[in-house]
PDB file of N, CA and C in Angstrom:
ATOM      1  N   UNK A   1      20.586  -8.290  -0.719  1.00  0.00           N
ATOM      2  CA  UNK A   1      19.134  -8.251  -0.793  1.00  0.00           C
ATOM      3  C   UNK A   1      18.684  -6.811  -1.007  1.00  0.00           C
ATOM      4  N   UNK A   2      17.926  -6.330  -1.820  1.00  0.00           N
ATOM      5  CA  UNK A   2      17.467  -5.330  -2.431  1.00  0.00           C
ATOM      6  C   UNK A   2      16.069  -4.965  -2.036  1.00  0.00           C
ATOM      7  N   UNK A   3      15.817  -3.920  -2.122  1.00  0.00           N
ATOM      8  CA  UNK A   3      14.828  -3.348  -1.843  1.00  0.00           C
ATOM      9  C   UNK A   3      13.939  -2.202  -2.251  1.00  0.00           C
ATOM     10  N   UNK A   4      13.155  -1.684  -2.398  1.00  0.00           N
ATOM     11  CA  UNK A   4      12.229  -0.527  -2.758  1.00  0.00           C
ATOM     12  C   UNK A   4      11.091   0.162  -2.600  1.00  0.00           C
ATOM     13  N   UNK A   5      11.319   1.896  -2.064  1.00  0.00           N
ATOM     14  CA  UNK A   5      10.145   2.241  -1.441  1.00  0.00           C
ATOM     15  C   UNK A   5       9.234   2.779  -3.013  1.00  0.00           C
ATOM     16  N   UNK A   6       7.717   2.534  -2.880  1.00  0.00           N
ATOM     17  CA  UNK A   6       7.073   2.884  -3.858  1.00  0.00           C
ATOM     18  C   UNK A   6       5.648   3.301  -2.588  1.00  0.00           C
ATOM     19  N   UNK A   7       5.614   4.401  -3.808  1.00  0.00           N
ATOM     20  CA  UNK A   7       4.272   4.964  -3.596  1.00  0.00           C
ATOM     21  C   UNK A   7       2.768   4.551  -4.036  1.00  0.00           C
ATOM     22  N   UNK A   8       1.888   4.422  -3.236  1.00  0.00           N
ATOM     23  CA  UNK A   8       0.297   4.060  -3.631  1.00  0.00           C
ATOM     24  C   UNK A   8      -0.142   4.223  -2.563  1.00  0.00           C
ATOM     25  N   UNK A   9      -1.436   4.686  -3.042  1.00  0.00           N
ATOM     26  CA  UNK A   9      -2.905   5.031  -2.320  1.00  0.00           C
ATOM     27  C   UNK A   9      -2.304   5.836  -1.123  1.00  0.00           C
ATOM     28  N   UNK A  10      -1.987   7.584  -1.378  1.00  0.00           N
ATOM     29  CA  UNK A  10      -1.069   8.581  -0.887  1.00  0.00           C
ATOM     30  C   UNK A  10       0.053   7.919   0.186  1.00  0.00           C
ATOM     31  N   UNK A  11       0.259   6.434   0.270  1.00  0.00           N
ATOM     32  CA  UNK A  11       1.007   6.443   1.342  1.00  0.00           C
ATOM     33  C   UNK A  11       2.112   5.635   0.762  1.00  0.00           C
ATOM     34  N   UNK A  12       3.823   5.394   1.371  1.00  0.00           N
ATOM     35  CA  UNK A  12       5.073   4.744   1.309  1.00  0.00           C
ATOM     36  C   UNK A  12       5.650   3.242   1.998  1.00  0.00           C
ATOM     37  N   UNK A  13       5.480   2.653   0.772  1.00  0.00           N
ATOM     38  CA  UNK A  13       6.279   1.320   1.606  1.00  0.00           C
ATOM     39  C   UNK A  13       7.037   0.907   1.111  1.00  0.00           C
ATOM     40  N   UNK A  14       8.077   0.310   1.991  1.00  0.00           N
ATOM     41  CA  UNK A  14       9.233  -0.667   1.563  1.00  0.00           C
ATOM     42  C   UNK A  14       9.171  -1.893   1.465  1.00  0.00           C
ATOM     43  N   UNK A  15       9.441  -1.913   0.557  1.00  0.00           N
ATOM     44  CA  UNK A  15       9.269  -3.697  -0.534  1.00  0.00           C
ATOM     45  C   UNK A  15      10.049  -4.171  -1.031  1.00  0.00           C
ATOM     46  N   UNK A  16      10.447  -5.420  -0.785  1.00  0.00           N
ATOM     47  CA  UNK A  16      11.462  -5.827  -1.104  1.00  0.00           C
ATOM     48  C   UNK A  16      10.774  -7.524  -1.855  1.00  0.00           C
ATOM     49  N   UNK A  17      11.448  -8.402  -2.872  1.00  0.00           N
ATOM     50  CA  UNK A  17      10.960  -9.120  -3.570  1.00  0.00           C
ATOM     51  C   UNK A  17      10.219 -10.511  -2.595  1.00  0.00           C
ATOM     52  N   UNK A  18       9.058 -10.783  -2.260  1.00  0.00           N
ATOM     53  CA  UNK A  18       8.815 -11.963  -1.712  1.00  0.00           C
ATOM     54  C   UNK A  18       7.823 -11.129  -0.878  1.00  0.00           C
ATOM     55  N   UNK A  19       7.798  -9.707  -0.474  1.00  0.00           N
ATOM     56  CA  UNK A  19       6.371  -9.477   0.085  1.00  0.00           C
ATOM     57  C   UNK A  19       5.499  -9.273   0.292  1.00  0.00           C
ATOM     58  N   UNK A  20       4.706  -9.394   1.186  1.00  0.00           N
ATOM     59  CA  UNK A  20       3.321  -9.144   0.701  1.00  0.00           C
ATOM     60  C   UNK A  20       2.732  -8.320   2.105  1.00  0.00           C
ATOM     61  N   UNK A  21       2.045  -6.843   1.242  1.00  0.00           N
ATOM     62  CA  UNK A  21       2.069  -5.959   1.536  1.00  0.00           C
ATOM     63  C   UNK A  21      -0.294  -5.558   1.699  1.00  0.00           C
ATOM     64  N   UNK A  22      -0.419  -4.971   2.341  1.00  0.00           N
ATOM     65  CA  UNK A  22      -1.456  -4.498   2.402  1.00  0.00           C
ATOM     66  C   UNK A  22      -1.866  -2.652   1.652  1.00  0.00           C
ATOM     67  N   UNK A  23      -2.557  -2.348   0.896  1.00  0.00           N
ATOM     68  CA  UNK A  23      -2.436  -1.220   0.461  1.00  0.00           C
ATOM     69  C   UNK A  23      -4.251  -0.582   0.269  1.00  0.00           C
ATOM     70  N   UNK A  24      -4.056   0.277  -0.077  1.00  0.00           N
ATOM     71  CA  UNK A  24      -5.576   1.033  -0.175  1.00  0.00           C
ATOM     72  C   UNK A  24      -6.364  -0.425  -1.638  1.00  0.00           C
ATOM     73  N   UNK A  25      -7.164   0.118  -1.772  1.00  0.00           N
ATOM     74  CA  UNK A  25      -8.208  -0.803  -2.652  1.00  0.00           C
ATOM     75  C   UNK A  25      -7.369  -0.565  -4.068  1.00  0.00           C
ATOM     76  N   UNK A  26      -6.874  -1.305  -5.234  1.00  0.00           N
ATOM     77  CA  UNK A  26      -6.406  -1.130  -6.071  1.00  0.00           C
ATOM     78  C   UNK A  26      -7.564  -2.197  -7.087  1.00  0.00           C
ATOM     79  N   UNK A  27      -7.690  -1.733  -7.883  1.00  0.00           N
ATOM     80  CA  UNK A  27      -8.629  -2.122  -9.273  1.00  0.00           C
ATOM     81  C   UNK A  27      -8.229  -3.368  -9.952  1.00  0.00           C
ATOM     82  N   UNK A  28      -9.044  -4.594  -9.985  1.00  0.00           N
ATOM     83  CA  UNK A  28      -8.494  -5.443 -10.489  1.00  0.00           C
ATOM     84  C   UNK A  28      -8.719  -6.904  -9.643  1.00  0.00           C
ATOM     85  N   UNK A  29      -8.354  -7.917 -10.356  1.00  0.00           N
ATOM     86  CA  UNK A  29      -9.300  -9.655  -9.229  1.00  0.00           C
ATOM     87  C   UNK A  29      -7.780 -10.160  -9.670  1.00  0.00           C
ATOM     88  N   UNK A  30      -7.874 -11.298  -8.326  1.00  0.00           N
ATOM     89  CA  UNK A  30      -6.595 -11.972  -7.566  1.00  0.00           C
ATOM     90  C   UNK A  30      -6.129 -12.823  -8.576  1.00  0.00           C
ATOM     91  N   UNK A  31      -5.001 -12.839  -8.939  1.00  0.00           N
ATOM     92  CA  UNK A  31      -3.868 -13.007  -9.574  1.00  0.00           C
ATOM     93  C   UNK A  31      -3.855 -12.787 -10.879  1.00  0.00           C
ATOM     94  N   UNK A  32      -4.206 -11.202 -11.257  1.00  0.00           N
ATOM     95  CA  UNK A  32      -4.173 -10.061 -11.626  1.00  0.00           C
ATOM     96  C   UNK A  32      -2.889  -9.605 -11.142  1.00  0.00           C
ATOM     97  N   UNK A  33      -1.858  -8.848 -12.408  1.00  0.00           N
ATOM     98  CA  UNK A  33      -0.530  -8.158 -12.096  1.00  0.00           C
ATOM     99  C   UNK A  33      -0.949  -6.808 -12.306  1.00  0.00           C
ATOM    100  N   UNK A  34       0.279  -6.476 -11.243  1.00  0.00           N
ATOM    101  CA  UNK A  34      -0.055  -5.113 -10.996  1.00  0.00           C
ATOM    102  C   UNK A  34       1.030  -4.020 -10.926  1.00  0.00           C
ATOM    103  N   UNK A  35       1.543  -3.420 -11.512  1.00  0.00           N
ATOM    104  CA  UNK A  35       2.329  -2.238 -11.631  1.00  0.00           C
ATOM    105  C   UNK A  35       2.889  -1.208 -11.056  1.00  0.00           C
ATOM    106  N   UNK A  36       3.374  -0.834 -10.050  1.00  0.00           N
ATOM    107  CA  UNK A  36       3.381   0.454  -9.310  1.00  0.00           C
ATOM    108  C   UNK A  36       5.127   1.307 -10.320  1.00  0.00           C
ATOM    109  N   UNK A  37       4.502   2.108 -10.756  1.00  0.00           N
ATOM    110  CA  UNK A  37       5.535   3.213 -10.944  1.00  0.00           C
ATOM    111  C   UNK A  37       5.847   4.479 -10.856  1.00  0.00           C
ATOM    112  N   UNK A  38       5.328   4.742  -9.331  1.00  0.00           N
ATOM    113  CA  UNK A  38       5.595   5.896  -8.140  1.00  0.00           C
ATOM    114  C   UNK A  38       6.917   5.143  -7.587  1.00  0.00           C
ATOM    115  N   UNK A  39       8.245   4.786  -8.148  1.00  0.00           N
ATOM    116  CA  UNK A  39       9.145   4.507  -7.544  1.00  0.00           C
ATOM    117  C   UNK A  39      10.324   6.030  -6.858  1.00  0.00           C
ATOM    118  N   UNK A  40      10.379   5.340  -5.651  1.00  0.00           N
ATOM    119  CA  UNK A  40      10.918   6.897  -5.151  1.00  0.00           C
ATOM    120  C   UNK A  40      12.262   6.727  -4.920  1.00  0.00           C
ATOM    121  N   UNK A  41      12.774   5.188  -4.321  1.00  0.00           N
ATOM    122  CA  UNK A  41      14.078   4.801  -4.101  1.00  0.00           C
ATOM    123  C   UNK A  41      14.430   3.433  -4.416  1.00  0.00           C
ATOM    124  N   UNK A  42      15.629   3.025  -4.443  1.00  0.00           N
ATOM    125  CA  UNK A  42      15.757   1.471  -5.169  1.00  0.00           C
ATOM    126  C   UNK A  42      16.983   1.379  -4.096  1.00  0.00           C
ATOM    127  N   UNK A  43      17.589   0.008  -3.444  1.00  0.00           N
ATOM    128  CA  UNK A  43      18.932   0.055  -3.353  1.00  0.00           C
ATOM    129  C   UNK A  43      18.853  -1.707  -3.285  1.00  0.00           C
ATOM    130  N   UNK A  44      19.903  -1.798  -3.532  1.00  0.00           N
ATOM    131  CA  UNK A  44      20.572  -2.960  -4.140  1.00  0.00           C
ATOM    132  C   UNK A  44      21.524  -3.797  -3.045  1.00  0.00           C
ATOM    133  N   UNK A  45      21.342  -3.565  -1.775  1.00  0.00           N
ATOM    134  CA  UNK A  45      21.662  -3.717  -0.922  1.00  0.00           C
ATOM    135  C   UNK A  45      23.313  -3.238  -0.471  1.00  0.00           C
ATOM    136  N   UNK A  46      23.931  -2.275  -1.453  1.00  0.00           N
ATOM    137  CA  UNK A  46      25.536  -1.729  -1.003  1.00  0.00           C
ATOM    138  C   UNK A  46      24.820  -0.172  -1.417  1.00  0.00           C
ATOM    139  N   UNK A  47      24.279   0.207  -2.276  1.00  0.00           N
ATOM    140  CA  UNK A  47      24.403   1.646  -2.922  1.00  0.00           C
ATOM    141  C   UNK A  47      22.840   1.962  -2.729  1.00  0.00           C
ATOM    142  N   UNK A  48      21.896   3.044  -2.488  1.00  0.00           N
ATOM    143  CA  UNK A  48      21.028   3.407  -3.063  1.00  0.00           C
ATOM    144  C   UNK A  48      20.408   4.622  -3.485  1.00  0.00           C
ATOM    145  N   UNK A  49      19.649   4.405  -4.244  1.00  0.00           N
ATOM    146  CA  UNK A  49      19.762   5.508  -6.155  1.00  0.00           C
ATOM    147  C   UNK A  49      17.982   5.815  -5.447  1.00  0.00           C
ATOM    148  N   UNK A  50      17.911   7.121  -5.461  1.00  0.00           N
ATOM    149  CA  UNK A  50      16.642   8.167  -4.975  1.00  0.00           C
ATOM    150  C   UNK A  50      16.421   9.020  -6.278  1.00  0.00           C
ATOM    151  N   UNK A  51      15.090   9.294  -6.207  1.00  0.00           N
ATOM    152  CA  UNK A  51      14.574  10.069  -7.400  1.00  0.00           C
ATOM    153  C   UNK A  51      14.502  11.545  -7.213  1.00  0.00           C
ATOM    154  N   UNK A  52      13.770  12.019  -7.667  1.00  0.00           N
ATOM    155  CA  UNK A  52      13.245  13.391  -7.566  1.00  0.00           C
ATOM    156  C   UNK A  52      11.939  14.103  -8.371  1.00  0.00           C
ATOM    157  N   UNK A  53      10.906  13.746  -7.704  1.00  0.00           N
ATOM    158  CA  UNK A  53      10.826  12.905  -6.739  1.00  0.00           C
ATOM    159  C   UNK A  53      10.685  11.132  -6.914  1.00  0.00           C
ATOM    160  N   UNK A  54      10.152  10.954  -8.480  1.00  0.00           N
ATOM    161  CA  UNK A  54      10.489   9.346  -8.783  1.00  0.00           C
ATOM    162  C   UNK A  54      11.566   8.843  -9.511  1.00  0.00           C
ATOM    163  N   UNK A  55      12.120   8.034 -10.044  1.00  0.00           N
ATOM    164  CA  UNK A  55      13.059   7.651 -10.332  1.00  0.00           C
ATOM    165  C   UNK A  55      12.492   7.146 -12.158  1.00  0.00           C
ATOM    166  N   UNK A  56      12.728   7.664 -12.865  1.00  0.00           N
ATOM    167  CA  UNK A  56      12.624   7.516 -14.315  1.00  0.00           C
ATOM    168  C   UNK A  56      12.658   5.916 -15.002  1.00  0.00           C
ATOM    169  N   UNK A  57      12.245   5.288 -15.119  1.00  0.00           N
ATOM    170  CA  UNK A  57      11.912   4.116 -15.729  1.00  0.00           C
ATOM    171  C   UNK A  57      12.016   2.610 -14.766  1.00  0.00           C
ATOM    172  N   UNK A  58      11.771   3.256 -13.214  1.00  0.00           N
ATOM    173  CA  UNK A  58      11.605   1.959 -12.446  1.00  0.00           C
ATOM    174  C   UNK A  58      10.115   1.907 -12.067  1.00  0.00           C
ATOM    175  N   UNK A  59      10.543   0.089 -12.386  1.00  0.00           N
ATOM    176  CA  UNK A  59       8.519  -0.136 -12.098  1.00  0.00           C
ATOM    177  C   UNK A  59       9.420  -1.456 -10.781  1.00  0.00           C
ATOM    178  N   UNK A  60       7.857  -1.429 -10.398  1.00  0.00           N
ATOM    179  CA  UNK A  60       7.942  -2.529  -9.376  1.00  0.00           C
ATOM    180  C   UNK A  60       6.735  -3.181  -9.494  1.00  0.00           C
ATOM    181  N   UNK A  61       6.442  -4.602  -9.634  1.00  0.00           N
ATOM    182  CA  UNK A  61       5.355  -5.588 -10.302  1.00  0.00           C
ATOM    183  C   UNK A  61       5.276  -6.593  -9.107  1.00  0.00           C
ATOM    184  N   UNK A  62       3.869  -6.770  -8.881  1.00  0.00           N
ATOM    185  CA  UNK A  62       3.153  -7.636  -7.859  1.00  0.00           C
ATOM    186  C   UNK A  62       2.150  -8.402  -8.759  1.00  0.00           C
ATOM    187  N   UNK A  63       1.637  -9.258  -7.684  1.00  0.00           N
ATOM    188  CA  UNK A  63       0.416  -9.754  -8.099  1.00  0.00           C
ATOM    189  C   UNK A  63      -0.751  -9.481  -7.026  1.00  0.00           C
ATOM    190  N   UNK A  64      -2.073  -9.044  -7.175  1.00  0.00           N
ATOM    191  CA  UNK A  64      -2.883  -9.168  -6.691  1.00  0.00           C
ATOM    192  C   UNK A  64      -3.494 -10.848  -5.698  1.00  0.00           C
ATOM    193  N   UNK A  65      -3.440 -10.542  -4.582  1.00  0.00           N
ATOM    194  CA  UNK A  65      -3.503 -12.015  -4.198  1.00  0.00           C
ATOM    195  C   UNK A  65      -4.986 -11.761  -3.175  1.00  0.00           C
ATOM    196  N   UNK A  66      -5.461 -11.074  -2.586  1.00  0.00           N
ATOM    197  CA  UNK A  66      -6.828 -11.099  -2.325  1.00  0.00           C
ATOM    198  C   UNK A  66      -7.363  -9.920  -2.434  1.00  0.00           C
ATOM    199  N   UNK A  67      -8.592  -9.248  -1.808  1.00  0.00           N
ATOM    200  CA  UNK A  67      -9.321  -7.963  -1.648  1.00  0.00           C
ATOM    201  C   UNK A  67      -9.371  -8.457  -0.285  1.00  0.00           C
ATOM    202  N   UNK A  68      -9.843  -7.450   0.701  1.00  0.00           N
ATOM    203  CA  UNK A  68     -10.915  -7.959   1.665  1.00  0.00           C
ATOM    204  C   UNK A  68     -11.019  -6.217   2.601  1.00  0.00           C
ATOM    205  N   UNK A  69     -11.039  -6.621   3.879  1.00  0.00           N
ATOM    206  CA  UNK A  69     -11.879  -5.421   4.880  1.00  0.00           C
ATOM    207  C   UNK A  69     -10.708  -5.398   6.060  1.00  0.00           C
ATOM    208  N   UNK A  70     -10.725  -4.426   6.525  1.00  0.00           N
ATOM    209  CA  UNK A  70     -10.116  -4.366   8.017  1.00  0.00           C
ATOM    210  C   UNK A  70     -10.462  -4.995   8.935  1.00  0.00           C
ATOM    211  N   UNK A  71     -10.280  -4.742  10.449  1.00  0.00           N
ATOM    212  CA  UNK A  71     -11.300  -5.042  11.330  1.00  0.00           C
ATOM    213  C   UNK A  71     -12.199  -3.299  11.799  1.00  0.00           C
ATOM    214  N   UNK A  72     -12.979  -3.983  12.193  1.00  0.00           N
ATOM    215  CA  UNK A  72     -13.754  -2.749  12.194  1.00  0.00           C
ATOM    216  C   UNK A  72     -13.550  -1.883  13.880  1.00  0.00           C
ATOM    217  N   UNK A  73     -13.690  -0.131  12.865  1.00  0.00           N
ATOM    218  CA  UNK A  73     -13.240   0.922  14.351  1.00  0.00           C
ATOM    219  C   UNK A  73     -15.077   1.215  14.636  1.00  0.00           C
ATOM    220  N   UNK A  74     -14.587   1.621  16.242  1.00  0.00           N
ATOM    221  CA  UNK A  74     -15.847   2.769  16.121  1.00  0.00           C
ATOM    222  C   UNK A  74     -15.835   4.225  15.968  1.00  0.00           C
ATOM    223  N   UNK A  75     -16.798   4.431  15.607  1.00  0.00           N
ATOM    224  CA  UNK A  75     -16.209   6.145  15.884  1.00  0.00           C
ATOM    225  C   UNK A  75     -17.660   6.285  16.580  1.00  0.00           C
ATOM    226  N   UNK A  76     -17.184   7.382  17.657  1.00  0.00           N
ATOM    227  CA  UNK A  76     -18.181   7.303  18.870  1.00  0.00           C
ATOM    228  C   UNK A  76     -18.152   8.935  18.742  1.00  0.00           C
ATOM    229  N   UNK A  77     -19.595   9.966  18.786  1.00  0.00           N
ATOM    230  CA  UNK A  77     -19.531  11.294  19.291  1.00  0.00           C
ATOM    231  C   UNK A  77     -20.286  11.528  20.097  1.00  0.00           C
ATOM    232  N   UNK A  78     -20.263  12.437  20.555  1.00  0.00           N
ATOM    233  CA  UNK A  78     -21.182  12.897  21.762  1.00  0.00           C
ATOM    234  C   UNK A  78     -21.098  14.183  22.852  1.00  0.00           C
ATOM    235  N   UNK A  79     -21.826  15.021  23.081  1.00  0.00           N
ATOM    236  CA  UNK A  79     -21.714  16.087  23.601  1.00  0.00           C
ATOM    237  C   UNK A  79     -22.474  16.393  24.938  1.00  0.00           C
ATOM    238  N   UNK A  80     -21.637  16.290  25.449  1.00  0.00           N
ATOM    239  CA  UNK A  80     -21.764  15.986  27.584  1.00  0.00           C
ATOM    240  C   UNK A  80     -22.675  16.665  28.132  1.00  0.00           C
ATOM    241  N   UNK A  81     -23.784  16.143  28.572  1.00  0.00           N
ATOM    242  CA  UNK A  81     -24.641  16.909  29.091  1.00  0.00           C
ATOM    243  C   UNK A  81     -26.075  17.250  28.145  1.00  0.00           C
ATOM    244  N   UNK A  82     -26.485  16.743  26.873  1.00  0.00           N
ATOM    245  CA  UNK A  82     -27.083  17.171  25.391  1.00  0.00           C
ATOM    246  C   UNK A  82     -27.647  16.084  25.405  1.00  0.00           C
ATOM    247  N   UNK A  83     -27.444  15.019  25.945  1.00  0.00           N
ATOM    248  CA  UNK A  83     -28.304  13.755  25.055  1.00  0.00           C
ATOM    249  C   UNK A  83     -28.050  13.408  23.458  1.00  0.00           C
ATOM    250  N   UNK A  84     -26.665  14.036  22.822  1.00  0.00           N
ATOM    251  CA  UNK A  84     -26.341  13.653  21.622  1.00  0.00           C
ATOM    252  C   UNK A  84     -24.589  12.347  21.780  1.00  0.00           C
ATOM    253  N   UNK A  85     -25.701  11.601  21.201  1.00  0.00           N
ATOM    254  CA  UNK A  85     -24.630  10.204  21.158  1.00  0.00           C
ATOM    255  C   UNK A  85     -24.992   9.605  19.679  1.00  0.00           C
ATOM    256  N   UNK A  86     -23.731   9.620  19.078  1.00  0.00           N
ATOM    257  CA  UNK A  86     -23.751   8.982  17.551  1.00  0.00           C
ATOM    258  C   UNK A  86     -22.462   7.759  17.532  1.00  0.00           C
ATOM    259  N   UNK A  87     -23.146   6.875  17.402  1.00  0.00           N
ATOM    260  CA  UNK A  87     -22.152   5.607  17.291  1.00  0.00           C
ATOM    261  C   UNK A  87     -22.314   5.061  15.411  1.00  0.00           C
ATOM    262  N   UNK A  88     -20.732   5.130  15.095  1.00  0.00           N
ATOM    263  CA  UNK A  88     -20.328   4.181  13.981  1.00  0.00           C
ATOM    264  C   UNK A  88     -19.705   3.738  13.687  1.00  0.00           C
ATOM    265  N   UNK A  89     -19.914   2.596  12.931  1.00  0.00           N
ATOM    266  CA  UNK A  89     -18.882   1.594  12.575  1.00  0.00           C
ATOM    267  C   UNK A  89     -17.910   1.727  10.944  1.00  0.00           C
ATOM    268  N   UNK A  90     -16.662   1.522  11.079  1.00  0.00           N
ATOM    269  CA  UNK A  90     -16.071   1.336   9.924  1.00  0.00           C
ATOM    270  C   UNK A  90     -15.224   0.282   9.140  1.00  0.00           C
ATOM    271  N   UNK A  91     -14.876  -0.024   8.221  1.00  0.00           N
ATOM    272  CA  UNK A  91     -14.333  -1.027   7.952  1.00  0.00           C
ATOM    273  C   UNK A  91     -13.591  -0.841   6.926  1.00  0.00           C
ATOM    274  N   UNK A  92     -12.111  -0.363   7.075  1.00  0.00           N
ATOM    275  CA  UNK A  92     -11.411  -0.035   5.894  1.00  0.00           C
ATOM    276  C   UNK A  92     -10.902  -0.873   4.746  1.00  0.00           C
ATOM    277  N   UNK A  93     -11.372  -0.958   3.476  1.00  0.00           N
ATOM    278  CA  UNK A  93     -10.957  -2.001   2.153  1.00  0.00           C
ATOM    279  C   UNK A  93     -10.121  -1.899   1.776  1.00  0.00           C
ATOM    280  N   UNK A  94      -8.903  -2.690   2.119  1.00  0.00           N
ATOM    281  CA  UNK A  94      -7.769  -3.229   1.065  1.00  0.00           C
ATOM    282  C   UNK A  94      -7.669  -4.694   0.625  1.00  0.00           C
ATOM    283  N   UNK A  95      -6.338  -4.535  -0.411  1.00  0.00           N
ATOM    284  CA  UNK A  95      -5.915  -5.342  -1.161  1.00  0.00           C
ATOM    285  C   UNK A  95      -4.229  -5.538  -0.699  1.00  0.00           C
ATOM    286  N   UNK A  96      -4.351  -7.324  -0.972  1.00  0.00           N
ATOM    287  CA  UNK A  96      -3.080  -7.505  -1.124  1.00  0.00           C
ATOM    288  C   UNK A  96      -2.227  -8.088  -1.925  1.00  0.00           C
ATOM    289  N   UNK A  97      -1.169  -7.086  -1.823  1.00  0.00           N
ATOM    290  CA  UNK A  97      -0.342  -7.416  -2.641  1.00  0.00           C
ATOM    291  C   UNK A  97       0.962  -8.377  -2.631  1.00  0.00           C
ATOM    292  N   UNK A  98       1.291  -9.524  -3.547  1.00  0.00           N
ATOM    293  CA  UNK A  98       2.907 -10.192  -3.590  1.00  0.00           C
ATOM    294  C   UNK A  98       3.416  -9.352  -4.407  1.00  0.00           C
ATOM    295  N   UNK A  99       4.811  -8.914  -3.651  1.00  0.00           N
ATOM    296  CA  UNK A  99       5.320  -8.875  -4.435  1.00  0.00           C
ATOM    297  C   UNK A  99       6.603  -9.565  -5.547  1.00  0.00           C
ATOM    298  N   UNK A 100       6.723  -9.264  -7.129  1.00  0.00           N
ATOM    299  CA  UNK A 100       7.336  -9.775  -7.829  1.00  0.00           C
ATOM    300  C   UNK A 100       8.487  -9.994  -8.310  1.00  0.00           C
ATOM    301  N   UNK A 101       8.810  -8.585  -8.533  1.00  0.00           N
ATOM    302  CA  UNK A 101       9.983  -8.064  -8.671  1.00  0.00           C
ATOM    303  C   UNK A 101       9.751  -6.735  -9.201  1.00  0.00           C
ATOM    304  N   UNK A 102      11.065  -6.227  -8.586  1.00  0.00           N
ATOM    305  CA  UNK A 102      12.004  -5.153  -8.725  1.00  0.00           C
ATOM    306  C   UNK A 102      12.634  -4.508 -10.108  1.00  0.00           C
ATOM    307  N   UNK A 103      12.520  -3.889 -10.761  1.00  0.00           N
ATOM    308  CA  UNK A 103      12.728  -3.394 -12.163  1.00  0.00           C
ATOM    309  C   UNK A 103      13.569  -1.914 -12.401  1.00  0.00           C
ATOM    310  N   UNK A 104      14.677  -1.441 -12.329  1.00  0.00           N
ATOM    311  CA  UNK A 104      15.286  -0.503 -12.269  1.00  0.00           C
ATOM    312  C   UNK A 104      16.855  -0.309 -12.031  1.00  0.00           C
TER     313      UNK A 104
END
């Protein structure tokens, strides 16, 4: 069983064929294919082949399978003794991804 870390939306995950992954907001409506070729490592489950820093003609292909929102943080400030209190809410947007296969 094989596997591969790829890069998107500045951050690293390992993916391997069948999963489905959460990532920053990527462009595009559900079952929409999708491309990543920030490939950094591949292994094949005995050997694995690292780039420098990507690996020259490996793609790794998903499909877009929803959009949606996080759950939501607060972010709370306030300065003791001031009467300054700022409360807010956030809700971070991603997308997820199946993945397809492995190419490299």
């Amino acid at each position: 069983m094989g596997y591969a870390i790829i890069k998107t939306g500045g951050k690293q995950y390992r993916v391997a064929v069948g999963d489905e992954i959460f990532v920053e907001t990527i462009a595009g409506e559900p079952d929409d294919e999708v491309t990543f070729d920030e490939v950094l490592a591949i292994s094949d489950g005995e050997s694995l082949t690292t780039g420098t820093p990507f690996l020259e003609g490996a793609t790794v292909t998903g499909k877009i399978v929803k959009h949606g929102r996080g759950k939501k943080i607060v972010v709370f400030k306030y300065k003791a003794k001031k009467g300054y209190r700022r409360k807010q809410g956030h809700r971070q947007p991603y997308t997820r991804v199946l993945i397809e296969a492995i190419n490299g």
